[in-house]
C-alpha atoms as a PDB file:
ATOM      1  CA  UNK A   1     -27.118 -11.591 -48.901  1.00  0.00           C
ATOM      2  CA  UNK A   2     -25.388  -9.186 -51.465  1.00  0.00           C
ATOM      3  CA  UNK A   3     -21.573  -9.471 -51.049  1.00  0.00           C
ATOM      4  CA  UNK A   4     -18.892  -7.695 -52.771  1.00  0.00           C
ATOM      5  CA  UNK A   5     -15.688  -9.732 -53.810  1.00  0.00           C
ATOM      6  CA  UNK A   6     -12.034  -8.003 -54.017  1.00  0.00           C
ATOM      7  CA  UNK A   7      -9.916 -10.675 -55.432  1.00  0.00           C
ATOM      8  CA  UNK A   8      -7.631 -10.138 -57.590  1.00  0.00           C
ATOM      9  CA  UNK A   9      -6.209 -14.022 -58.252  1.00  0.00           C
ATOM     10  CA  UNK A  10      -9.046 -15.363 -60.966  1.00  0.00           C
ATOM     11  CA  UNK A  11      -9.434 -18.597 -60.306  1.00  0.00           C
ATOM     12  CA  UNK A  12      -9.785 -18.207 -56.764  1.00  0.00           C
ATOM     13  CA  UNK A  13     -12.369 -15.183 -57.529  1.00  0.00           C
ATOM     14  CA  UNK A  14     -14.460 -17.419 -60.072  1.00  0.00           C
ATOM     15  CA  UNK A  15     -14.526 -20.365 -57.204  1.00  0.00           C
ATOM     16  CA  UNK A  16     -15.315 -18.060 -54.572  1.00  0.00           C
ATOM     17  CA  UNK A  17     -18.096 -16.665 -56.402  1.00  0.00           C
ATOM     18  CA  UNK A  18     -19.510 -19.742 -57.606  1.00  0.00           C
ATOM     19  CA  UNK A  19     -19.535 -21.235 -53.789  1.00  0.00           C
ATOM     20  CA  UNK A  20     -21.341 -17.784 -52.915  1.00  0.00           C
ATOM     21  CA  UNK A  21     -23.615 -17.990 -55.508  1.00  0.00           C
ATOM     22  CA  UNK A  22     -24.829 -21.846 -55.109  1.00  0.00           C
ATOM     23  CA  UNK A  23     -25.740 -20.830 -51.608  1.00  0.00           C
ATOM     24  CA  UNK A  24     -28.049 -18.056 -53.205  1.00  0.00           C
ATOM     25  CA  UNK A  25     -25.792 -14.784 -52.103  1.00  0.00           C
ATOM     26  CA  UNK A  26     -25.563 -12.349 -54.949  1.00  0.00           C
ATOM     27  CA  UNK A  27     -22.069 -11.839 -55.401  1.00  0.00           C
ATOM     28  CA  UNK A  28     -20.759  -8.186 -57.314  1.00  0.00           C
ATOM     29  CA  UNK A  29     -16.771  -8.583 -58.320  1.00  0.00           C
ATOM     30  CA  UNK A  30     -14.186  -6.538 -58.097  1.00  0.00           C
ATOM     31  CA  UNK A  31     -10.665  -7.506 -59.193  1.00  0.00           C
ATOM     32  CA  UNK A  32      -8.427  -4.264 -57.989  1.00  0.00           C
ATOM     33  CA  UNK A  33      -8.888  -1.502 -55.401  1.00  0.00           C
ATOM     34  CA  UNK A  34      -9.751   1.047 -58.095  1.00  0.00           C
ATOM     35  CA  UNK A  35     -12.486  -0.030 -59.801  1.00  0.00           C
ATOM     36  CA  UNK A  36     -13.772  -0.541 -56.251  1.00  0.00           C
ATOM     37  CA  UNK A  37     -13.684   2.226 -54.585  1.00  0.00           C
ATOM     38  CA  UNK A  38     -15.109   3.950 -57.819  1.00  0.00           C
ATOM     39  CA  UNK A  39     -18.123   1.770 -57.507  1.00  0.00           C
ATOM     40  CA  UNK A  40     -18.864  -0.258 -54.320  1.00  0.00           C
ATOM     41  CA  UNK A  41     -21.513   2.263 -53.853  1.00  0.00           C
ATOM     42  CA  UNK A  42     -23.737   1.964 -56.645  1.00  0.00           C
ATOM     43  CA  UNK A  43     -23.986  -1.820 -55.004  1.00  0.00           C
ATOM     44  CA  UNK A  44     -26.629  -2.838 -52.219  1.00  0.00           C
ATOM     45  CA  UNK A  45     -23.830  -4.371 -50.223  1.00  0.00           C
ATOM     46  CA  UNK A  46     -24.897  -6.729 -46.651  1.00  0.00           C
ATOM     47  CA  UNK A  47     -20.602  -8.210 -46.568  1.00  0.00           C
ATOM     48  CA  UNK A  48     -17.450  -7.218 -48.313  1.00  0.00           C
ATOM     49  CA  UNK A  49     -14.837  -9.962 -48.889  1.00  0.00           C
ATOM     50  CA  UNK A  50     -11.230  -7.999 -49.497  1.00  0.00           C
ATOM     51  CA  UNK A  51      -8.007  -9.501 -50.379  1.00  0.00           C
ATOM     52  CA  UNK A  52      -5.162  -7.266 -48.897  1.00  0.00           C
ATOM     53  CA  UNK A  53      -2.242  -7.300 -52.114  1.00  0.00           C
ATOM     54  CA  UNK A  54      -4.282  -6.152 -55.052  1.00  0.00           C
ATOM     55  CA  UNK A  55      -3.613  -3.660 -57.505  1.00  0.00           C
ATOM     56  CA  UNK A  56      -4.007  -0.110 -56.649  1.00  0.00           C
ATOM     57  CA  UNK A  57      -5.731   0.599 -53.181  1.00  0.00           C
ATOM     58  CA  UNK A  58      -4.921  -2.116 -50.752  1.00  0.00           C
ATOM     59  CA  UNK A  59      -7.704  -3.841 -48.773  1.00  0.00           C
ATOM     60  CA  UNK A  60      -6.528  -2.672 -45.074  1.00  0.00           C
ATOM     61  CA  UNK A  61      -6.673   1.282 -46.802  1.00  0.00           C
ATOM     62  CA  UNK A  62     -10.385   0.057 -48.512  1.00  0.00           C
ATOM     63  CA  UNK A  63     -11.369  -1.517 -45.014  1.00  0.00           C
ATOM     64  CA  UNK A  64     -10.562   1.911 -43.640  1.00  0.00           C
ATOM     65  CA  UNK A  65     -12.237   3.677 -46.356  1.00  0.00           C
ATOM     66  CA  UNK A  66     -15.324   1.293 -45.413  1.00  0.00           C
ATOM     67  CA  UNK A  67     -15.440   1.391 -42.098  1.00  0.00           C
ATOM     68  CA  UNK A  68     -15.611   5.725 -42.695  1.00  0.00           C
ATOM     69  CA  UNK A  69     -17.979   5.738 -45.313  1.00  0.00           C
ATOM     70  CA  UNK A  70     -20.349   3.849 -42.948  1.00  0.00           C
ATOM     71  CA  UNK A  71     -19.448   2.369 -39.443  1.00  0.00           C
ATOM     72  CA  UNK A  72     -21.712  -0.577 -39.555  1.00  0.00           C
ATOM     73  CA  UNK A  73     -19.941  -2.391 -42.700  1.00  0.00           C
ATOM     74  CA  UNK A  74     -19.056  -5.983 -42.543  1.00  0.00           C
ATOM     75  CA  UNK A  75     -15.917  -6.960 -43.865  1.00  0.00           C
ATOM     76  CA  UNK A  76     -13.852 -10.215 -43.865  1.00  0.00           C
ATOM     77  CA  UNK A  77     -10.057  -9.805 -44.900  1.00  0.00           C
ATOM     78  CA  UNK A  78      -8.768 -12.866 -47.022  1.00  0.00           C
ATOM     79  CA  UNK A  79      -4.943 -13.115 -47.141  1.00  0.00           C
ATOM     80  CA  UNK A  80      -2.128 -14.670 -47.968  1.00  0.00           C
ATOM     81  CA  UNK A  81      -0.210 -12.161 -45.393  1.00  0.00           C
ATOM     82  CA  UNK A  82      -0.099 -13.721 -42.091  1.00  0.00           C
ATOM     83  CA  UNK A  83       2.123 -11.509 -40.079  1.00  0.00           C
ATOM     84  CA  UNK A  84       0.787 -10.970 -36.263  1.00  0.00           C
ATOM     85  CA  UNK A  85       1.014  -7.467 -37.460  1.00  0.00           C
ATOM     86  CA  UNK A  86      -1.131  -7.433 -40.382  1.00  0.00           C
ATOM     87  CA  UNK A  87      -3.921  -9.247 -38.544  1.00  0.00           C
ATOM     88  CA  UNK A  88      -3.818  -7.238 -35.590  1.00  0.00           C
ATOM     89  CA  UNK A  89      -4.197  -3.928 -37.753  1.00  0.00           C
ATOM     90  CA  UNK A  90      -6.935  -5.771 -39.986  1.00  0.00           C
ATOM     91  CA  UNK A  91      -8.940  -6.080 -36.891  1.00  0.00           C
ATOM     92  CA  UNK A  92      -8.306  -2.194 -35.554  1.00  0.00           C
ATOM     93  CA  UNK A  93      -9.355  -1.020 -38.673  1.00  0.00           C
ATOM     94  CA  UNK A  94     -12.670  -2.612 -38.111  1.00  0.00           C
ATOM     95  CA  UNK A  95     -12.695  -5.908 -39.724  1.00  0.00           C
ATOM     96  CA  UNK A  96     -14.698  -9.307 -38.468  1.00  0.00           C
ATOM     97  CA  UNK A  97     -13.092 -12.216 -39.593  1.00  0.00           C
ATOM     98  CA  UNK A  98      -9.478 -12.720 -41.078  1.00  0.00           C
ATOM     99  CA  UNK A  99      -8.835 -15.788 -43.296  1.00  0.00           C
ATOM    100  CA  UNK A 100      -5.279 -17.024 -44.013  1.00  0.00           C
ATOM    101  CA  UNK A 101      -4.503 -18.307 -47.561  1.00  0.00           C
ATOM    102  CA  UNK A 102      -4.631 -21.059 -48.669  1.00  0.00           C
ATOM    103  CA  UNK A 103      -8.175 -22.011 -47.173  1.00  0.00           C
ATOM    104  CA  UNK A 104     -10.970 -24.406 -47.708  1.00  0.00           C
ATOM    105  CA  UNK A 105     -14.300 -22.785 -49.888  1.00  0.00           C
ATOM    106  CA  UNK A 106     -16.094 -24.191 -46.863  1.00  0.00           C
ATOM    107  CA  UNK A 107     -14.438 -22.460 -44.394  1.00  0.00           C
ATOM    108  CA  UNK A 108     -14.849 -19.088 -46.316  1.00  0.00           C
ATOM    109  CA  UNK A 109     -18.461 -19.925 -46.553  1.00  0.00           C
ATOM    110  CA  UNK A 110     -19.184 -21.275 -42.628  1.00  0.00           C
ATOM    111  CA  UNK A 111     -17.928 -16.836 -42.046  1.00  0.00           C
ATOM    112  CA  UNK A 112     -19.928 -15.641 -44.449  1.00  0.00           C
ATOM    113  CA  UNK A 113     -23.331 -17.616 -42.885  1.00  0.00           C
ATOM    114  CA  UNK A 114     -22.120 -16.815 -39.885  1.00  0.00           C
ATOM    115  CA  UNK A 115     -22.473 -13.057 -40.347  1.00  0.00           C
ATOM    116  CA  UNK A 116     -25.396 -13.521 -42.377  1.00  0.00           C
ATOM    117  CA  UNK A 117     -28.599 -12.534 -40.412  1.00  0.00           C
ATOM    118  CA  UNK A 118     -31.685 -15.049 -39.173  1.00  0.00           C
ATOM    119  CA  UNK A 119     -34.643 -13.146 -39.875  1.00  0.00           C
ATOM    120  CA  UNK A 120     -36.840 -13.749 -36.247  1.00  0.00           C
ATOM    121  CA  UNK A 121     -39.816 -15.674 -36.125  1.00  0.00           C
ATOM    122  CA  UNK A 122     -43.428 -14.162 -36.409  1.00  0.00           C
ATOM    123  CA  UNK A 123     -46.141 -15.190 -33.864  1.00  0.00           C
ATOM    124  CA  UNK A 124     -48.751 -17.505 -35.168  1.00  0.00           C
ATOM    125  CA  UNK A 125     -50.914 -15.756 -37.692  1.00  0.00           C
ATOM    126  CA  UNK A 126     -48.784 -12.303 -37.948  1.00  0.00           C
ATOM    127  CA  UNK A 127     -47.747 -10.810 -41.032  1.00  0.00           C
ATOM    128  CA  UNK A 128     -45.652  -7.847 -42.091  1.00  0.00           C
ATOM    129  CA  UNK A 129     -45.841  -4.926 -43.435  1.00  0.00           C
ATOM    130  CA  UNK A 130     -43.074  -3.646 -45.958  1.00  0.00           C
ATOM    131  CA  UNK A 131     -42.209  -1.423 -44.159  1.00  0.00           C
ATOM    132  CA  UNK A 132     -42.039  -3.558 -40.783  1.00  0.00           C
ATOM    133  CA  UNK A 133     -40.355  -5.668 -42.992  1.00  0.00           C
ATOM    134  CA  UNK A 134     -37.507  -3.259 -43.947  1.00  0.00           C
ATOM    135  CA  UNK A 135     -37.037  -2.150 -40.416  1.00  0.00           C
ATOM    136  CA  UNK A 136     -36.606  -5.376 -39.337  1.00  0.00           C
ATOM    137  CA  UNK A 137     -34.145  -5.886 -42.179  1.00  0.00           C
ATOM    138  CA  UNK A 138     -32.042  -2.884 -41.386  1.00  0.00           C
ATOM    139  CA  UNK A 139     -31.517  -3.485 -37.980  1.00  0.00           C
ATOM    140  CA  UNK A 140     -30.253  -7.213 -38.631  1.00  0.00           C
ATOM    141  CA  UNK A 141     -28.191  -6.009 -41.149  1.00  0.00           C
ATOM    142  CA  UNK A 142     -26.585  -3.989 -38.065  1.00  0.00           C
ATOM    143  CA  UNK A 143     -26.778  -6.007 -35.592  1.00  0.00           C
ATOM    144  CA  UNK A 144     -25.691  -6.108 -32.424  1.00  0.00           C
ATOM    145  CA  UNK A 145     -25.000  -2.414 -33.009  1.00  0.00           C
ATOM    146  CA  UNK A 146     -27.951   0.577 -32.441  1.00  0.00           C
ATOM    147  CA  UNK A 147     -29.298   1.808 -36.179  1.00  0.00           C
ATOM    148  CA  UNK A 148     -29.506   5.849 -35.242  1.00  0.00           C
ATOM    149  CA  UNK A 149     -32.428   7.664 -36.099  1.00  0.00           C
ATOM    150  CA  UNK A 150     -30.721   9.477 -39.430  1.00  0.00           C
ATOM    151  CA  UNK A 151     -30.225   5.967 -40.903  1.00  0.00           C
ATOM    152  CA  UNK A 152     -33.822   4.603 -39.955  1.00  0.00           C
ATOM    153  CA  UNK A 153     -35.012   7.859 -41.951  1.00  0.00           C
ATOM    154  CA  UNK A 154     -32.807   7.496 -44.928  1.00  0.00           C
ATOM    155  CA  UNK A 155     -33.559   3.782 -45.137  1.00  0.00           C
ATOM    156  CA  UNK A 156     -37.123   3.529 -43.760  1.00  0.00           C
ATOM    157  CA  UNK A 157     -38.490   6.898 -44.408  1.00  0.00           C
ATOM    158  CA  UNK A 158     -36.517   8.203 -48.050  1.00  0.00           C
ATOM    159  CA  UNK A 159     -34.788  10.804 -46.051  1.00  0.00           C
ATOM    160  CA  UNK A 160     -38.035  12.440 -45.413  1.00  0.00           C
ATOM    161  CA  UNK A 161     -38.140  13.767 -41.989  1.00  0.00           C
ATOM    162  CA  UNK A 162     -38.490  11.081 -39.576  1.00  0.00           C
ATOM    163  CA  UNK A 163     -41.971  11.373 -37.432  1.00  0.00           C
ATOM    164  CA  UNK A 164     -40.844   9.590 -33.861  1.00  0.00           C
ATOM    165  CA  UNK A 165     -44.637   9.112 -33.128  1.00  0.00           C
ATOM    166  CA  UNK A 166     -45.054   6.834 -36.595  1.00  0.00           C
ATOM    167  CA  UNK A 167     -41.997   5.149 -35.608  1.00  0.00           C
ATOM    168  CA  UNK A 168     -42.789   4.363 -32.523  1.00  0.00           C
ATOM    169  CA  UNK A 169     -46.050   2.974 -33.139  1.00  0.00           C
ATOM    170  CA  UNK A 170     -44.555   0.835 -35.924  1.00  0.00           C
ATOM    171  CA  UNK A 171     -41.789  -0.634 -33.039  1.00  0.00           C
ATOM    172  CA  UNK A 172     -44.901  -1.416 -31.072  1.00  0.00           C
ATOM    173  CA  UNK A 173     -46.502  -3.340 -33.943  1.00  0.00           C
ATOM    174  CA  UNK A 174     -43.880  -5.181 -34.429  1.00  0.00           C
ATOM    175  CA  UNK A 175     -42.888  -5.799 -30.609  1.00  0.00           C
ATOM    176  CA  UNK A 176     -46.671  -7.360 -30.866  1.00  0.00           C
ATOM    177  CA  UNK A 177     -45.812  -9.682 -33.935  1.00  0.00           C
ATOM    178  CA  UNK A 178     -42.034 -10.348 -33.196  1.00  0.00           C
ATOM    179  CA  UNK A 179     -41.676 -13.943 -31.075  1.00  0.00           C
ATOM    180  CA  UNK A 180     -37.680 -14.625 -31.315  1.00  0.00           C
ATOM    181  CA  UNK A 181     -36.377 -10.898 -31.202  1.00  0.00           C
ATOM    182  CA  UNK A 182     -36.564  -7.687 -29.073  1.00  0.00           C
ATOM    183  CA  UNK A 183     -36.371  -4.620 -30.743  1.00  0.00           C
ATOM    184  CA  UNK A 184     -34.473  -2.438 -27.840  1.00  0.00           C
ATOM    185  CA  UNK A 185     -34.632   1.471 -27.584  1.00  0.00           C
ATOM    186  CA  UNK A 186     -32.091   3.039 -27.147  1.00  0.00           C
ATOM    187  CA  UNK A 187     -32.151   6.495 -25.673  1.00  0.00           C
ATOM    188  CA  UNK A 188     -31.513   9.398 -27.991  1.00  0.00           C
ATOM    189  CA  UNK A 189     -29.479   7.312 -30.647  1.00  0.00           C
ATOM    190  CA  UNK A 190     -31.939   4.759 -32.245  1.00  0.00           C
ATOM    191  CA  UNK A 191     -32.921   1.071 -32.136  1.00  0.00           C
ATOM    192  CA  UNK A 192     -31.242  -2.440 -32.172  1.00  0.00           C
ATOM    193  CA  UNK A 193     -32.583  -6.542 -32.517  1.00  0.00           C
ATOM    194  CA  UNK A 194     -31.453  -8.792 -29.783  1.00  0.00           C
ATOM    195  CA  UNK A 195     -32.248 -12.278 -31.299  1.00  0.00           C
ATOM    196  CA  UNK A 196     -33.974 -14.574 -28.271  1.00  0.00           C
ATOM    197  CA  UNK A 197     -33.898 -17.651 -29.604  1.00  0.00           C
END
């Protein structure tokens, strides 16, 4: 999974990257809310690991900022701040874990596979295609929310205009080949995975 890591402290940064790493997550860092929101972007990011006091932006304004730029963004807060108040406005803004400083590697790392998706099992024999492949990938990335149509063709498609006939014969393929997931329509908005097993 590629994660992006706000941490300003270094030595925490360098052990929570190494932890990430050794578990084979790519990890792109970021040491102040500047350079961040500058760049996140030009990063394939799956999870974004902010620390609230760092120079420039905070991470409750970047979660914000996230969470706008593109609703389906995973974030977990790590924080020294513990007030009721700052948790309860970390999770408003959007975000899916909150870890109090000090904490064990370990524990940082059981949220992070937690959020990280399964990819389903294929029936005996089936194979997929890369695109199958991709479209399975997005909507785990999203999951349990509905992908909409706009991101399937940006993703899927290159922003080419999105042919509903292709793509539903390509959800039928893969409804065929799929043995642990359902890939759910839903009306007028997209598709979403329900893992079954």
């Amino acid at each position: 999974m590629n994660i992006a890591l706000l941490e300003d402290d270094k030595q925490l940064h360098r052990a929570i990257k190494e932890v990430l790493t050794s578990h084979h997550h790519t990890c792109y860092s970021f040491y102040d809310g500047d350079s961040f929101i500058e760049t996140f972007s030009n990063y394939p990011t799956d999870l974004y690991i902010l620390d609230i006091n760092v120079p420039g932006v905070n991470g409750l304004e970047l979660l914000n900022y996230l969470i706008q730029y593109d609703p389906y963004s995973k974030v977990i807060i790590i924080s020294a701040d513990s007030t009721l108040e700052t948790i309860e406005r970390a999770y408003s803004n959007g975000c899916m874990d909150y870890l109090k400083k000090p904490f064990y590697l370990q524990e940082l790392l059981f949220k992070v596979e937690q959020h990280t998706p399964k990819f389903p099992k294929l029936k005996e024999g089936e194979h997929l295609t890369k695109k199958e492949q991709l479209f399975i990938e997005l909507l785990l990335q999203n999951a349990p929310q509905t992908v909409s149509y706009e991101k399937i063709e940006e993703v899927i498609y290159d922003g080419k205009d999105l042919n509903l006939d292709a793509l539903r014969a390509l959800v039928k393929r893969l409804r065929a080949k799929l043995d642990s997931a359902k890939i759910i329509s839903v009306s007028q908005v997209g598709y979403k995975i329900e893992l079954t097993s």
